[in-house]
N, C-alpha and C. Protein backbone atom coordinates (compact mmCIF):
# COMPACT_ATOMS: atom_id res chain seq x y z
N UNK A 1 10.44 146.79 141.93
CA UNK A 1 11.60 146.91 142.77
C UNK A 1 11.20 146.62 144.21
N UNK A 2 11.79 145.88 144.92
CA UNK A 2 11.55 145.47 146.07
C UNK A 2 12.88 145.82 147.23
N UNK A 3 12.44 147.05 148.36
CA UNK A 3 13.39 146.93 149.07
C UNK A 3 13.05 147.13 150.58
N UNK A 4 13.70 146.24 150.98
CA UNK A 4 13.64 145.30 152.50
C UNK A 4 14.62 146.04 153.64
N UNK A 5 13.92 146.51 154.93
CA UNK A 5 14.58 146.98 155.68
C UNK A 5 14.36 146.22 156.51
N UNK A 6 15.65 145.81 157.55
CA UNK A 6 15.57 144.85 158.50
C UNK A 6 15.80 145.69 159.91
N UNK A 7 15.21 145.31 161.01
CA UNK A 7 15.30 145.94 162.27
C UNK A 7 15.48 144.51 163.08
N UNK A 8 16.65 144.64 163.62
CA UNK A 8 17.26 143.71 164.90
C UNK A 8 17.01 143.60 166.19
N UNK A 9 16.79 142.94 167.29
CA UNK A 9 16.51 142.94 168.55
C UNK A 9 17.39 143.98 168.90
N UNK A 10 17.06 144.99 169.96
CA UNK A 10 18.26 145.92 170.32
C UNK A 10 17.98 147.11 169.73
N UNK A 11 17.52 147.18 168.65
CA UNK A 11 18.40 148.25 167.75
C UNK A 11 17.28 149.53 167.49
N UNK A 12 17.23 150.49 167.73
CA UNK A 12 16.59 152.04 167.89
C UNK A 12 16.95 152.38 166.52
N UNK A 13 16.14 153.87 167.03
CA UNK A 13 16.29 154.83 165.50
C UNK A 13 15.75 154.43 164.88
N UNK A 14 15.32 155.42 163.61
CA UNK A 14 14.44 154.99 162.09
C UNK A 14 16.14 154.85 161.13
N UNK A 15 15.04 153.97 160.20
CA UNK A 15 16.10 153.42 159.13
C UNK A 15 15.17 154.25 157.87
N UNK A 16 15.60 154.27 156.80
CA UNK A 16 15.62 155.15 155.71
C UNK A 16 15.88 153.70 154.28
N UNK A 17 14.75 153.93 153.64
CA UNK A 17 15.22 153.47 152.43
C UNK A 17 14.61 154.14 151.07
N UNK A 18 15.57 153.88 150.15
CA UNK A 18 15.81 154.80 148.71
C UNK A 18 14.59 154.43 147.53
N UNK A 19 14.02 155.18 147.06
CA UNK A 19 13.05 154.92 146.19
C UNK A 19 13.27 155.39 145.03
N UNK A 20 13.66 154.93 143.39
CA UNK A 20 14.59 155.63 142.56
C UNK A 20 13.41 156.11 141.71
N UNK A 21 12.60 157.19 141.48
CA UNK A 21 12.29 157.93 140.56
C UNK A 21 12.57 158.70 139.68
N UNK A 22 12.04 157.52 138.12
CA UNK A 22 12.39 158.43 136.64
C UNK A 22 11.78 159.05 136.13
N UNK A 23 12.32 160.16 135.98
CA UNK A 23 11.30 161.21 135.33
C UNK A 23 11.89 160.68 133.73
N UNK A 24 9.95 161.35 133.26
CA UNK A 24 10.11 161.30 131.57
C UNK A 24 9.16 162.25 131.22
N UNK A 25 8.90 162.76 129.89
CA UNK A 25 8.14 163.89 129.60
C UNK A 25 6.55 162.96 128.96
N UNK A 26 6.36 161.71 129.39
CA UNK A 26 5.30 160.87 128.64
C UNK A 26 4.06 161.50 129.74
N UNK A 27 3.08 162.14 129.42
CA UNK A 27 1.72 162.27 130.24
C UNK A 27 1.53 161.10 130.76
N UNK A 28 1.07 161.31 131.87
CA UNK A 28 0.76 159.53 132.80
C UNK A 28 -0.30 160.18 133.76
N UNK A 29 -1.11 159.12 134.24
CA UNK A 29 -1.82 159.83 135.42
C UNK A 29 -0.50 159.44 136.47
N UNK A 30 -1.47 159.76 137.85
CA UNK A 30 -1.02 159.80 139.22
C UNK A 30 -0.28 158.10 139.17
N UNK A 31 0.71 157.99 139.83
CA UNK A 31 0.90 156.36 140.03
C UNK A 31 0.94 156.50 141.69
N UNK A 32 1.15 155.34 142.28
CA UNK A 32 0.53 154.68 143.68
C UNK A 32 2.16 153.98 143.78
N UNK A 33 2.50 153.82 145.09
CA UNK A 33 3.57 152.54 145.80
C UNK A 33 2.96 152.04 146.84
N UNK A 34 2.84 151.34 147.30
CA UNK A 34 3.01 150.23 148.43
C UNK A 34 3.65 149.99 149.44
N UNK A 35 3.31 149.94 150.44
CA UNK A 35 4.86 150.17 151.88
C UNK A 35 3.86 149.54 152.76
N UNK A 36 4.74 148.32 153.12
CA UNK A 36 4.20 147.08 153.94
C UNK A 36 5.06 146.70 155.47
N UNK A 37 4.55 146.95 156.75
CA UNK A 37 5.50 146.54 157.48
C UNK A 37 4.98 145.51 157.71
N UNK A 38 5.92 144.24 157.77
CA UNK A 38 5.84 142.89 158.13
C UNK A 38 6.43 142.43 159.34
N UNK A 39 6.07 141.34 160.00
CA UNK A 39 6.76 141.10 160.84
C UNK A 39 6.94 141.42 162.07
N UNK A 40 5.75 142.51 162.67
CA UNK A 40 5.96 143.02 163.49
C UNK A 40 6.07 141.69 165.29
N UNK A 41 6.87 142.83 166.22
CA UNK A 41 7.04 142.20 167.28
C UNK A 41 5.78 141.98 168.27
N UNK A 42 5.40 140.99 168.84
CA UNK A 42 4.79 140.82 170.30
C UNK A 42 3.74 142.31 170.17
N UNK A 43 5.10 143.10 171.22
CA UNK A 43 4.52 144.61 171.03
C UNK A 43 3.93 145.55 170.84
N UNK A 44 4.16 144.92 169.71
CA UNK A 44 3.49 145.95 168.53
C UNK A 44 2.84 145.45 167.50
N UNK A 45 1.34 144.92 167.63
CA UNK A 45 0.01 144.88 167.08
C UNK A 45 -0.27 145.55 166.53
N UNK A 46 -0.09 145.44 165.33
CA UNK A 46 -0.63 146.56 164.37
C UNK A 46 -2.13 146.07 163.26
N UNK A 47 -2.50 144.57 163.33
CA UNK A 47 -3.75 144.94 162.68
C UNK A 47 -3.94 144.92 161.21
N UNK A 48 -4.39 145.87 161.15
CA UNK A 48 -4.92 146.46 159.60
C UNK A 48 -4.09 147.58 159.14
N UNK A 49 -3.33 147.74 160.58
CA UNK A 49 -2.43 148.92 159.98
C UNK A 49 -0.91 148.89 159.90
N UNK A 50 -0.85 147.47 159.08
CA UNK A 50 0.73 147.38 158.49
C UNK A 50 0.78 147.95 157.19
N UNK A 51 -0.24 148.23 156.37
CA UNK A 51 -0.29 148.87 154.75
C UNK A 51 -0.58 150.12 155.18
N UNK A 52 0.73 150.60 154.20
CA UNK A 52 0.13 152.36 153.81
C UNK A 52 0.66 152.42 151.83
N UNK A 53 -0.05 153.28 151.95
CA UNK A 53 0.17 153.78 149.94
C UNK A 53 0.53 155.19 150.30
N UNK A 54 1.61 155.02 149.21
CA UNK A 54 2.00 156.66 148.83
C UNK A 54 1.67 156.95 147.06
N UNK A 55 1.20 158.17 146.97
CA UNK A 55 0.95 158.67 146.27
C UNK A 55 1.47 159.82 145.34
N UNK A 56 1.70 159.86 144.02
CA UNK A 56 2.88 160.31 143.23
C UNK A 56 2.21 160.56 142.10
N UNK A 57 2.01 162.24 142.59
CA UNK A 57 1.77 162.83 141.55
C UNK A 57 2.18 163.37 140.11
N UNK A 58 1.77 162.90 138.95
CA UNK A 58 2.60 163.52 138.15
C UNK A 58 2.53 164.74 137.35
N UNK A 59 3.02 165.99 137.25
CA UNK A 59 3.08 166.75 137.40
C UNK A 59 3.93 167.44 136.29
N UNK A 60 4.05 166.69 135.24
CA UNK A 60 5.06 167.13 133.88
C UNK A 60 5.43 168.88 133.84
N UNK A 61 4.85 169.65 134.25
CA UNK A 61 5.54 170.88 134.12
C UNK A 61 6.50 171.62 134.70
N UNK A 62 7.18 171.98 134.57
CA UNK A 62 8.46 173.14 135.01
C UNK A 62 9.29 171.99 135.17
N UNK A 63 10.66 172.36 136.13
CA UNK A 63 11.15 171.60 137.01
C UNK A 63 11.35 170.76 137.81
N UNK A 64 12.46 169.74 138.06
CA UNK A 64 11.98 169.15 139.23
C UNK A 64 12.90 169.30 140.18
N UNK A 65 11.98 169.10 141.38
CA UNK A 65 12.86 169.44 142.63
C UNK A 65 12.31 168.02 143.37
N UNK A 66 13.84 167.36 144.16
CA UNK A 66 13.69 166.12 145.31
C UNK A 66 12.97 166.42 146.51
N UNK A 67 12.13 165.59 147.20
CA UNK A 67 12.13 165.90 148.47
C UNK A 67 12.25 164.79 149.63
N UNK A 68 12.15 165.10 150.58
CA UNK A 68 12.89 163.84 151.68
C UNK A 68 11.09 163.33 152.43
N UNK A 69 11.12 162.07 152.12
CA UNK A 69 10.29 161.61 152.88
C UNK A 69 10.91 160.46 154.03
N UNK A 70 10.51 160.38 154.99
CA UNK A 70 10.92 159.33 156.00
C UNK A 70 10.33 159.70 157.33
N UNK A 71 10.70 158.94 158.12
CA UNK A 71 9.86 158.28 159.30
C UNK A 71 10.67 158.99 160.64
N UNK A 72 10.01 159.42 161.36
CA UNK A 72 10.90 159.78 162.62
C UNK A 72 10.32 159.62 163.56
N UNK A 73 10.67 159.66 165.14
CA UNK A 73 10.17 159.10 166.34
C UNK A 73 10.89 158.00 166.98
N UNK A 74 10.22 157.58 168.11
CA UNK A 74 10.08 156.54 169.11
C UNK A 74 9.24 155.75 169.03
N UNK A 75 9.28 154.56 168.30
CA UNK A 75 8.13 153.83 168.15
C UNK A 75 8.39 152.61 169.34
N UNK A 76 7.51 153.22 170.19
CA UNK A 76 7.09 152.44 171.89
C UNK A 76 6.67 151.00 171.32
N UNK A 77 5.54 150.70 172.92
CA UNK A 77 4.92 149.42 172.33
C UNK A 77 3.46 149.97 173.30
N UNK A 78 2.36 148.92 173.18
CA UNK A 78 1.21 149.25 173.84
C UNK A 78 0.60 150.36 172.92
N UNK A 79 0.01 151.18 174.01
CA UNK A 79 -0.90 152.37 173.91
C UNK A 79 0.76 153.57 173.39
N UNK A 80 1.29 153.37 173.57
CA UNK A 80 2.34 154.12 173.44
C UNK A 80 3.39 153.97 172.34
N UNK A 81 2.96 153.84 171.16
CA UNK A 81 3.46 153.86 170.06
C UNK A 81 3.39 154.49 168.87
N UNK A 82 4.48 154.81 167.98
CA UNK A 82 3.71 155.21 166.90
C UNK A 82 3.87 154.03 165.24
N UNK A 83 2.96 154.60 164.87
CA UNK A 83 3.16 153.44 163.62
C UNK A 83 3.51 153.79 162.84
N UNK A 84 3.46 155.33 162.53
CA UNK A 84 4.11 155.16 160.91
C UNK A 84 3.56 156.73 160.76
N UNK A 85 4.24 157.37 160.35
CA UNK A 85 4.63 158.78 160.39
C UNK A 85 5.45 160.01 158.88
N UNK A 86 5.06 160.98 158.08
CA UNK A 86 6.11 161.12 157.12
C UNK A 86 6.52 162.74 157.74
N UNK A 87 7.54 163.24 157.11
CA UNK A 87 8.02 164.34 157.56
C UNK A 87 8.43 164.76 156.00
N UNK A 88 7.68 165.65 155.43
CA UNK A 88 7.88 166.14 154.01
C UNK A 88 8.73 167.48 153.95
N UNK A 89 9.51 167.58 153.78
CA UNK A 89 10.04 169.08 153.22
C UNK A 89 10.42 169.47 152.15
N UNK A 90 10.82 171.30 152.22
CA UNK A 90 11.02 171.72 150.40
C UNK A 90 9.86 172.94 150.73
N UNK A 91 10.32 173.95 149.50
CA UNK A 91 9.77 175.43 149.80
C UNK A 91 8.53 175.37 148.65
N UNK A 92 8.52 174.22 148.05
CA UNK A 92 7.66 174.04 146.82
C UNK A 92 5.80 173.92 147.86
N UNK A 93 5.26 173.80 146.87
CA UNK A 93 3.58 173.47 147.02
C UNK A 93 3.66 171.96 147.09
N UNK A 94 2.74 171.19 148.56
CA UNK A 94 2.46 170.11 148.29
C UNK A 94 1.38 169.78 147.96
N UNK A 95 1.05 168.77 147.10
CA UNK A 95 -0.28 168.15 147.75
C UNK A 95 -0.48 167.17 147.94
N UNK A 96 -2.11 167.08 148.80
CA UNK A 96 -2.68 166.18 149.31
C UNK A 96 -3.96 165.07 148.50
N UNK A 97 -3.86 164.28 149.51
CA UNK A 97 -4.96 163.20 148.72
C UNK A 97 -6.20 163.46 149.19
């Protein structure tokens, strides 16, 4: 599944896009996604650091509960920027890599 967020000359704020996860009761290990910013402006040199991976644990027991991942801030330009940021919530246990 491939989905494309576009940012316009002008235009502020973080944009948000939907990632559809199916749950099934099949044992699997951990799976991995991919999140690529392309394209960046003048500005904003980013390098080596247009790839990030997210990581998705699977976790077959109990319940499941959603949680909100996405991006927030002011992403400047120069020394004064940010690149890429998550804001996780939910009263559950996370973990880390």
């Amino acid at each position: 599944m491939d989905t494309l967020l576009n940012r316009y000359d002008g235009e502020l704020g973080h944009k948000t896009a939907a990632i559809i996860l199916i749950d099934d009761s099949q044992l699997k290990f951990n799976e991995r996604i991919g999140l690529v910013l392309s394209e960046p402006s003048e500005n904003t040199p980013l390098g080596d650091l247009s790839n990030a991976e997210a990581l998705i644990y699977d976790d077959d027991g109990g319940s499941r509960y959603m949680i909100n991942i996405s991006t927030r801030g002011y992403v400047g330009f120069r020394d004064d920027r940010m690149i890429f940021g998550f804001v996780i919530t939910g009263n559950r246990a996370k973990q880390g890599a």
